[in-house]
N, C-alpha and C. Protein backbone atom coordinates (compact mmCIF):
# COMPACT_ATOMS: atom_id res chain seq x y z
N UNK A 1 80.14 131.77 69.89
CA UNK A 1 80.19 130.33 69.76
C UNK A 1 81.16 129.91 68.65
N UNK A 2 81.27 130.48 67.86
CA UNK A 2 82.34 130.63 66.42
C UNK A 2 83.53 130.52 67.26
N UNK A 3 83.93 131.55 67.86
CA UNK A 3 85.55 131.32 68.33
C UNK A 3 85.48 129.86 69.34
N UNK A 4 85.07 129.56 70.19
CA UNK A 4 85.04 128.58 70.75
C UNK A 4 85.27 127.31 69.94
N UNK A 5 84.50 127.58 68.63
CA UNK A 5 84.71 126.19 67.74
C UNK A 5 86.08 126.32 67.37
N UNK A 6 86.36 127.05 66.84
CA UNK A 6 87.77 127.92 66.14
C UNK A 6 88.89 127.26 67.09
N UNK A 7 88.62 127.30 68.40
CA UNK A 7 89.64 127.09 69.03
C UNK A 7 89.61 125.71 70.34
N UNK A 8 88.60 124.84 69.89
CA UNK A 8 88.47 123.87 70.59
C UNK A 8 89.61 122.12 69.54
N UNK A 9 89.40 122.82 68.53
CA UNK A 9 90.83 121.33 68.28
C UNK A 9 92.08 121.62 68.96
N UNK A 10 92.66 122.85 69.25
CA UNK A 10 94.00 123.26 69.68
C UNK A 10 93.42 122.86 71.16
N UNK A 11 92.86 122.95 71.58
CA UNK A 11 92.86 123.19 72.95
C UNK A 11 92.83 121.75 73.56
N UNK A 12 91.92 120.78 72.53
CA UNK A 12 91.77 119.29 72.90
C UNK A 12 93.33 118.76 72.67
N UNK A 13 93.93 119.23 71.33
CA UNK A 13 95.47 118.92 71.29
C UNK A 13 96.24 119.11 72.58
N UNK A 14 96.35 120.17 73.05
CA UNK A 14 96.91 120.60 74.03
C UNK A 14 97.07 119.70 74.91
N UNK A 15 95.82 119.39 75.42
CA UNK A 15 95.10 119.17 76.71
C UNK A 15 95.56 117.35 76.63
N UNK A 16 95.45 116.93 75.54
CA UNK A 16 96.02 115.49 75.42
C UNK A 16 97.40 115.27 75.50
N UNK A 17 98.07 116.48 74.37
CA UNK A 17 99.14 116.63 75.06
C UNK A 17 100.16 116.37 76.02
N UNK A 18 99.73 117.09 76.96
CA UNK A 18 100.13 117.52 78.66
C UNK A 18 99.22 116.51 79.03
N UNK A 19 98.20 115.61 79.23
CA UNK A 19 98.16 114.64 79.40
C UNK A 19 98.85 113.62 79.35
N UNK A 20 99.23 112.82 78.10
CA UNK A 20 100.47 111.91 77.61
C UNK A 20 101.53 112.64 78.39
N UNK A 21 102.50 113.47 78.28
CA UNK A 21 103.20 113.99 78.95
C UNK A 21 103.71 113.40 80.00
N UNK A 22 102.43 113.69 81.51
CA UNK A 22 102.39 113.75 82.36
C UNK A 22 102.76 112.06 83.11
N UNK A 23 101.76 111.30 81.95
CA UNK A 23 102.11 110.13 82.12
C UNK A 23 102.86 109.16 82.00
N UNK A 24 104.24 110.12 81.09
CA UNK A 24 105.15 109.54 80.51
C UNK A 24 106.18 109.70 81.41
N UNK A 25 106.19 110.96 82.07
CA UNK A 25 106.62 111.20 83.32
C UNK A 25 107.01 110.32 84.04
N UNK A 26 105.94 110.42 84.95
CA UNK A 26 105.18 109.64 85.83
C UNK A 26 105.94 107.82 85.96
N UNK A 27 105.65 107.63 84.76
CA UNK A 27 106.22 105.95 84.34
C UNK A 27 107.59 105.96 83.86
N UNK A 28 108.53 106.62 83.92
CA UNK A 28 109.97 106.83 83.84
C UNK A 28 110.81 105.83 84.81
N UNK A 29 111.51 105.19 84.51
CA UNK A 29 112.46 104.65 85.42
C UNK A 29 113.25 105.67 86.19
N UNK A 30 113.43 105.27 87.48
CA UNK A 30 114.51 106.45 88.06
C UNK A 30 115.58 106.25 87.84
N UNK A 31 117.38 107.34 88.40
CA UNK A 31 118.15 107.12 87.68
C UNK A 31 119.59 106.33 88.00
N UNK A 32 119.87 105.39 87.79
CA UNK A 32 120.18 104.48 87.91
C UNK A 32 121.79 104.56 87.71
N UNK A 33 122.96 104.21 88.89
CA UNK A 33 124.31 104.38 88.44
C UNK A 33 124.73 103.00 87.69
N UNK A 34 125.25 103.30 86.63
CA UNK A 34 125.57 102.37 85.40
C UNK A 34 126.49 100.92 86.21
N UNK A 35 127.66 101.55 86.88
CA UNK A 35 128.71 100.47 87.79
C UNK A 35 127.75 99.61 88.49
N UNK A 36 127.09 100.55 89.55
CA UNK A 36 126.83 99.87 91.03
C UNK A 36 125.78 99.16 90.57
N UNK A 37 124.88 99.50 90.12
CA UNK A 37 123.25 98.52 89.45
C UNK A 37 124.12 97.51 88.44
N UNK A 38 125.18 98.12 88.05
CA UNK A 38 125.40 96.35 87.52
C UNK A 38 126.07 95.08 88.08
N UNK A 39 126.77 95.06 89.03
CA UNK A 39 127.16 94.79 90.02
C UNK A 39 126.23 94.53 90.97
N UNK A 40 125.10 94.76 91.49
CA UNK A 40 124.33 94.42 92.58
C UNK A 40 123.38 93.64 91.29
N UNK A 41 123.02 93.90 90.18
CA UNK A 41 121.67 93.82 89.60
C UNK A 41 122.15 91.70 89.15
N UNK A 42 123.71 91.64 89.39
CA UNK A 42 123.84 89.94 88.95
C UNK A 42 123.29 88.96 90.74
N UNK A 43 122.94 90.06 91.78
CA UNK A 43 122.32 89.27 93.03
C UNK A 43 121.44 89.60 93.00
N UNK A 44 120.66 90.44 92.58
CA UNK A 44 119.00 90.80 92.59
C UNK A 44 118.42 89.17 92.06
N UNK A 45 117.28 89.38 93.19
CA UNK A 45 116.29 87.83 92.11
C UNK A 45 115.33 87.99 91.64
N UNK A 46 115.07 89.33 91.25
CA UNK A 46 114.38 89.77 90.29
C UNK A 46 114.56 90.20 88.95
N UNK A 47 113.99 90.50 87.65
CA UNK A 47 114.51 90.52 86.23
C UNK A 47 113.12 90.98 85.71
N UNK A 48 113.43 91.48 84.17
CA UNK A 48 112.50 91.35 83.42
C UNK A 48 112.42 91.39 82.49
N UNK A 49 111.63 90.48 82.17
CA UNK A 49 111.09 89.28 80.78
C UNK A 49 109.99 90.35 79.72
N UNK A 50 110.43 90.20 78.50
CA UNK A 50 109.71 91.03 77.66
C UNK A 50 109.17 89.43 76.59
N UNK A 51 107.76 89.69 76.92
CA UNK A 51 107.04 88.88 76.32
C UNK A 51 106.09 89.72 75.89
N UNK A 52 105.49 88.53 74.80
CA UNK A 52 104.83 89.51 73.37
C UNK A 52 103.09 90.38 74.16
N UNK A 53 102.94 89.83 75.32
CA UNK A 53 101.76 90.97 75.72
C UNK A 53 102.48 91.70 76.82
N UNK A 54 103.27 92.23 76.86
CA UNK A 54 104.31 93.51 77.64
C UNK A 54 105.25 93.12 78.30
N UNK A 55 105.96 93.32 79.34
CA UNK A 55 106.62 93.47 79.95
C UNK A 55 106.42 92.53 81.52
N UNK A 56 106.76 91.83 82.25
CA UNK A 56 106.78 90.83 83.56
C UNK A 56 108.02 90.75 84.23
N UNK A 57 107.85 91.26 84.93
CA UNK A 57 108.66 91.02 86.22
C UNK A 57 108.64 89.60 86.84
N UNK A 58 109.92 88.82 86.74
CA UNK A 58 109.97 87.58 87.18
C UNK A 58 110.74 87.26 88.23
N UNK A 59 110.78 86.12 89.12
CA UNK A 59 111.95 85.85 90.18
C UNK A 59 112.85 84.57 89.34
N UNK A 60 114.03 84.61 90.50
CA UNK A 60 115.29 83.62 89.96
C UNK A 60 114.49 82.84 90.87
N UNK A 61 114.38 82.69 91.77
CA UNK A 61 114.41 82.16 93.08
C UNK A 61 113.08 81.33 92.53
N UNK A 62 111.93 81.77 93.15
CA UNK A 62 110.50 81.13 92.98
C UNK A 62 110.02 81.45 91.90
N UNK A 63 109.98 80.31 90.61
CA UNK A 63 109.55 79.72 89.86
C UNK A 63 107.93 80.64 89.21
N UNK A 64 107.20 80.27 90.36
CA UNK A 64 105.99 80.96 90.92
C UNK A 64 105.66 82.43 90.89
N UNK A 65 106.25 83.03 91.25
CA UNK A 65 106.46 84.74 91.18
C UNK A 65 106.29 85.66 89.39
N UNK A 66 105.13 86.40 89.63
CA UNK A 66 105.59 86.63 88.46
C UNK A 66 104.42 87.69 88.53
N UNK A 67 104.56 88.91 88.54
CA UNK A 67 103.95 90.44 88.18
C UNK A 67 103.63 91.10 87.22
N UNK A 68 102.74 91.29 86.37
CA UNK A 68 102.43 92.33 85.43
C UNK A 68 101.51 93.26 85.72
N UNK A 69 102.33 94.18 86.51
CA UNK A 69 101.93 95.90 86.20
C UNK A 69 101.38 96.56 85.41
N UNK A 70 100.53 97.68 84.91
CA UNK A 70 100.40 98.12 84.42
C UNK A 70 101.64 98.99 83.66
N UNK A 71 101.80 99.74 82.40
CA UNK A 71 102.82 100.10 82.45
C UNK A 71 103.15 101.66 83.12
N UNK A 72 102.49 102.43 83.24
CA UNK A 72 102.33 102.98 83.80
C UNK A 72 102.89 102.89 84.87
N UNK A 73 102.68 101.80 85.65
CA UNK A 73 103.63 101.78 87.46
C UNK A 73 104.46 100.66 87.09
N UNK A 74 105.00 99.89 85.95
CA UNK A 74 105.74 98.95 85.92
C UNK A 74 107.48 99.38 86.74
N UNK A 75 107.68 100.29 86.24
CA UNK A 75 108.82 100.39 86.58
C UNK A 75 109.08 100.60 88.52
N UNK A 76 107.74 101.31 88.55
CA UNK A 76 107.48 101.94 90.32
C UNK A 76 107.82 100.68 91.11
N UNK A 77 107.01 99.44 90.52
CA UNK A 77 106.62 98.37 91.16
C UNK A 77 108.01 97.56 91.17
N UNK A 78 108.33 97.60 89.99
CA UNK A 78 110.27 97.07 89.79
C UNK A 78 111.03 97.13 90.90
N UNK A 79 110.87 98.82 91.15
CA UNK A 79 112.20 99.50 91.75
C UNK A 79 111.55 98.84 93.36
N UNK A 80 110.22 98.96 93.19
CA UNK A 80 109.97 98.72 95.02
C UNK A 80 110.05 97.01 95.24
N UNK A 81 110.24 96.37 94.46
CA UNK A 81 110.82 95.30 94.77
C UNK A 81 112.15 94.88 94.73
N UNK A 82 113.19 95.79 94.11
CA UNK A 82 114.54 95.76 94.37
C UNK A 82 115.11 96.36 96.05
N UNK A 83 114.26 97.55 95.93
CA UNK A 83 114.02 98.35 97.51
C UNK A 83 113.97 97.80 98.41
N UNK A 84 113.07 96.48 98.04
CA UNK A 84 112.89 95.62 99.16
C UNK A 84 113.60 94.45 99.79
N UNK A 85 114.05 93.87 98.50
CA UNK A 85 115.31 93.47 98.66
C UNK A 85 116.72 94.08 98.73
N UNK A 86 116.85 94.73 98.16
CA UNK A 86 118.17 95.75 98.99
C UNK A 86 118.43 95.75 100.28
N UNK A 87 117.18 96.36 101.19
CA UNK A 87 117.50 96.65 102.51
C UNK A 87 117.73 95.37 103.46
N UNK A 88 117.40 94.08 102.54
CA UNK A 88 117.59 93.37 103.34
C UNK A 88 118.94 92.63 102.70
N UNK A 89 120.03 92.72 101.85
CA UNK A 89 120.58 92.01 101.36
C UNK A 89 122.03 92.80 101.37
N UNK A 90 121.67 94.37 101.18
CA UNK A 90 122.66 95.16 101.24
C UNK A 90 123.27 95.70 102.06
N UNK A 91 124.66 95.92 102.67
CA UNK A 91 124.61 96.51 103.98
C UNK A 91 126.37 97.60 103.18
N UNK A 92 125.86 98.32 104.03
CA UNK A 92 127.24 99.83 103.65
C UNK A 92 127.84 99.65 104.90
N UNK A 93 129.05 99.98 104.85
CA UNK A 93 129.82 99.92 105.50
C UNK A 93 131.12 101.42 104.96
N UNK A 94 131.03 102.19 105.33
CA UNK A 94 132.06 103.26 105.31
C UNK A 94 131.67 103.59 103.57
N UNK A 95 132.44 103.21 103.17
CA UNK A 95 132.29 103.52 101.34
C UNK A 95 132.76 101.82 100.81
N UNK A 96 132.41 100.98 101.57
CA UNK A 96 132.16 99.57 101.16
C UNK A 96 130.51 98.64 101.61
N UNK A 97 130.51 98.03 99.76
CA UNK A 97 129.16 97.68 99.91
C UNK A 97 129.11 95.89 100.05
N UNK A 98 128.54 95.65 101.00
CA UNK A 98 128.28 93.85 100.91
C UNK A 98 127.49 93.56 100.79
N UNK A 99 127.36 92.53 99.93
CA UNK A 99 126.14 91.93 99.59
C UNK A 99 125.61 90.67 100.07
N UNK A 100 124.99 90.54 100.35
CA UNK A 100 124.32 89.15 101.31
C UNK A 100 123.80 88.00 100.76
N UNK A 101 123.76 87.09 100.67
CA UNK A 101 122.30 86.03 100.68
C UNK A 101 121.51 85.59 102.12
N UNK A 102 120.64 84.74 101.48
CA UNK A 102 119.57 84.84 102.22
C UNK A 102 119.96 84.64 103.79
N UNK A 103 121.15 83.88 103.70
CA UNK A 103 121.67 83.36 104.92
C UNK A 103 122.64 84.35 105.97
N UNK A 104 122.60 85.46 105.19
CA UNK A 104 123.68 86.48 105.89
C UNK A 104 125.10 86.27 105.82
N UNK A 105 125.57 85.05 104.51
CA UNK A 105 126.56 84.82 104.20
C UNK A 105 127.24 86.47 102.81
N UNK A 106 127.82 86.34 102.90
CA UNK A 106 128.68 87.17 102.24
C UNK A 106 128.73 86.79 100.75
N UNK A 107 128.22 87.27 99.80
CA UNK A 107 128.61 87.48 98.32
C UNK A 107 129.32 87.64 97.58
N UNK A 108 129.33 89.07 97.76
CA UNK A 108 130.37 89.89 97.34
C UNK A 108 131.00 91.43 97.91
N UNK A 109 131.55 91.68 97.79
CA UNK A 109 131.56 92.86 98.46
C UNK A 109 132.62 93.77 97.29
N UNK A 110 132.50 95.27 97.45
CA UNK A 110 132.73 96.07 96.10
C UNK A 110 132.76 97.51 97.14
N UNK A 111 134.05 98.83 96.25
CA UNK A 111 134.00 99.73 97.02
C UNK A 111 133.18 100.70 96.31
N UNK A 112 132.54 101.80 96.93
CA UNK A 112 132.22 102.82 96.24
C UNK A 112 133.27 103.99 95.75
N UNK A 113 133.74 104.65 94.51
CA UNK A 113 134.36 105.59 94.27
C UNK A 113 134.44 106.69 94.27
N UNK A 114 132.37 107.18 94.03
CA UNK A 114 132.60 108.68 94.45
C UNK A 114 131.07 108.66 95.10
N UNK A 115 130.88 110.41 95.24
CA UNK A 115 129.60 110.74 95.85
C UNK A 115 128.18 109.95 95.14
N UNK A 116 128.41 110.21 93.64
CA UNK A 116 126.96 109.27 92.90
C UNK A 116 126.79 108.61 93.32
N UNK A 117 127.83 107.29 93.65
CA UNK A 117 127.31 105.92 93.32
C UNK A 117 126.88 105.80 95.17
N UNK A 118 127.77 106.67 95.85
CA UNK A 118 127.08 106.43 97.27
C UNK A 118 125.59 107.08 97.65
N UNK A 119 125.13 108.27 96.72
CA UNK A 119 123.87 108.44 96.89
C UNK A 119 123.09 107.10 96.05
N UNK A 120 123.37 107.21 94.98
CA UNK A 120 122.45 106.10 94.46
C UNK A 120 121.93 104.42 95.43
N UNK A 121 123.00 104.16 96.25
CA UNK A 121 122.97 103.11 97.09
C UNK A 121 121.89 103.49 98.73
N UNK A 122 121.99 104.32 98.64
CA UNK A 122 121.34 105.29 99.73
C UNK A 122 119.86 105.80 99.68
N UNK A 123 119.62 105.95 97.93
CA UNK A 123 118.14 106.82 97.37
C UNK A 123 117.68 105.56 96.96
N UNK A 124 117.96 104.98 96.13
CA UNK A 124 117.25 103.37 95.03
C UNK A 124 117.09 102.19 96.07
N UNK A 125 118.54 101.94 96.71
CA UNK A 125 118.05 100.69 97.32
C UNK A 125 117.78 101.08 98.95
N UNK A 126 117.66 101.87 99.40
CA UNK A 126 117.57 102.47 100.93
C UNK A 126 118.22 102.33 101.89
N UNK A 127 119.73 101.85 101.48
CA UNK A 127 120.65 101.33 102.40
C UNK A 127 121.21 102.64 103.35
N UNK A 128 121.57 102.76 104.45
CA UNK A 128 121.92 103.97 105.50
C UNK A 128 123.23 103.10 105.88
């Protein structure tokens, strides 16, 4: 019973540890090409607002809209609302990207330069 005591603070360390860890993980933003997310991220109508009890996800658009996540899935919940708008706003075309509004009018449109930024358009916002 002696060793057990002996060796139950290391083990609770540990164990919290790789806990925190896991969760820090877990709640990571994914990874994001610096050009193309900045460039698409001035038509996104989504944003987020750092106010003094965490973090909110807000819209341009509706006034009304407004999300607080845990932080833990804040970022999950972010990306799946850019996701969601992407597929409907973004369209690829060869190694050219257009961007839409709501109306299917034309934005902007921008080329891709190399393999990254065409996976990233492909993995983040789900465009094919």
């Amino acid at each position: 019973m002696k060793n057990f005591n002996k060796y139950l603070p290391i083990a609770l360390f540990l164990a919290f540890f790789i806990f925190g860890l896991n969760v820090f993980l877990q709640s990571k933003p994914s990874h994001k090409n610096a050009r193309v997310y900045k460039i698409v991220k001035e038509y996104s109508p989504y944003y987020i607002e750092k106010r003094f009890g965490g973090l909110e996800i807000l819209s341009k658009k509706d006034k009304e809209f407004k999300e607080k996540p845990s932080n833990e899935n804040f970022f999950k919940e972010y990306e799946k609302l850019e996701r969601k708008w992407g597929q409907k706003h973004l369209k690829l075309n060869k190694n050219r990207v257009t961007i839409l509004d709501d109306n299917n009018k034309t934005l902007k449109t921008f080329d891709i330069k190399n393999k990254d930024e065409l996976n990233f358009i492909q993995n983040y916002y789900g465009v094919k």
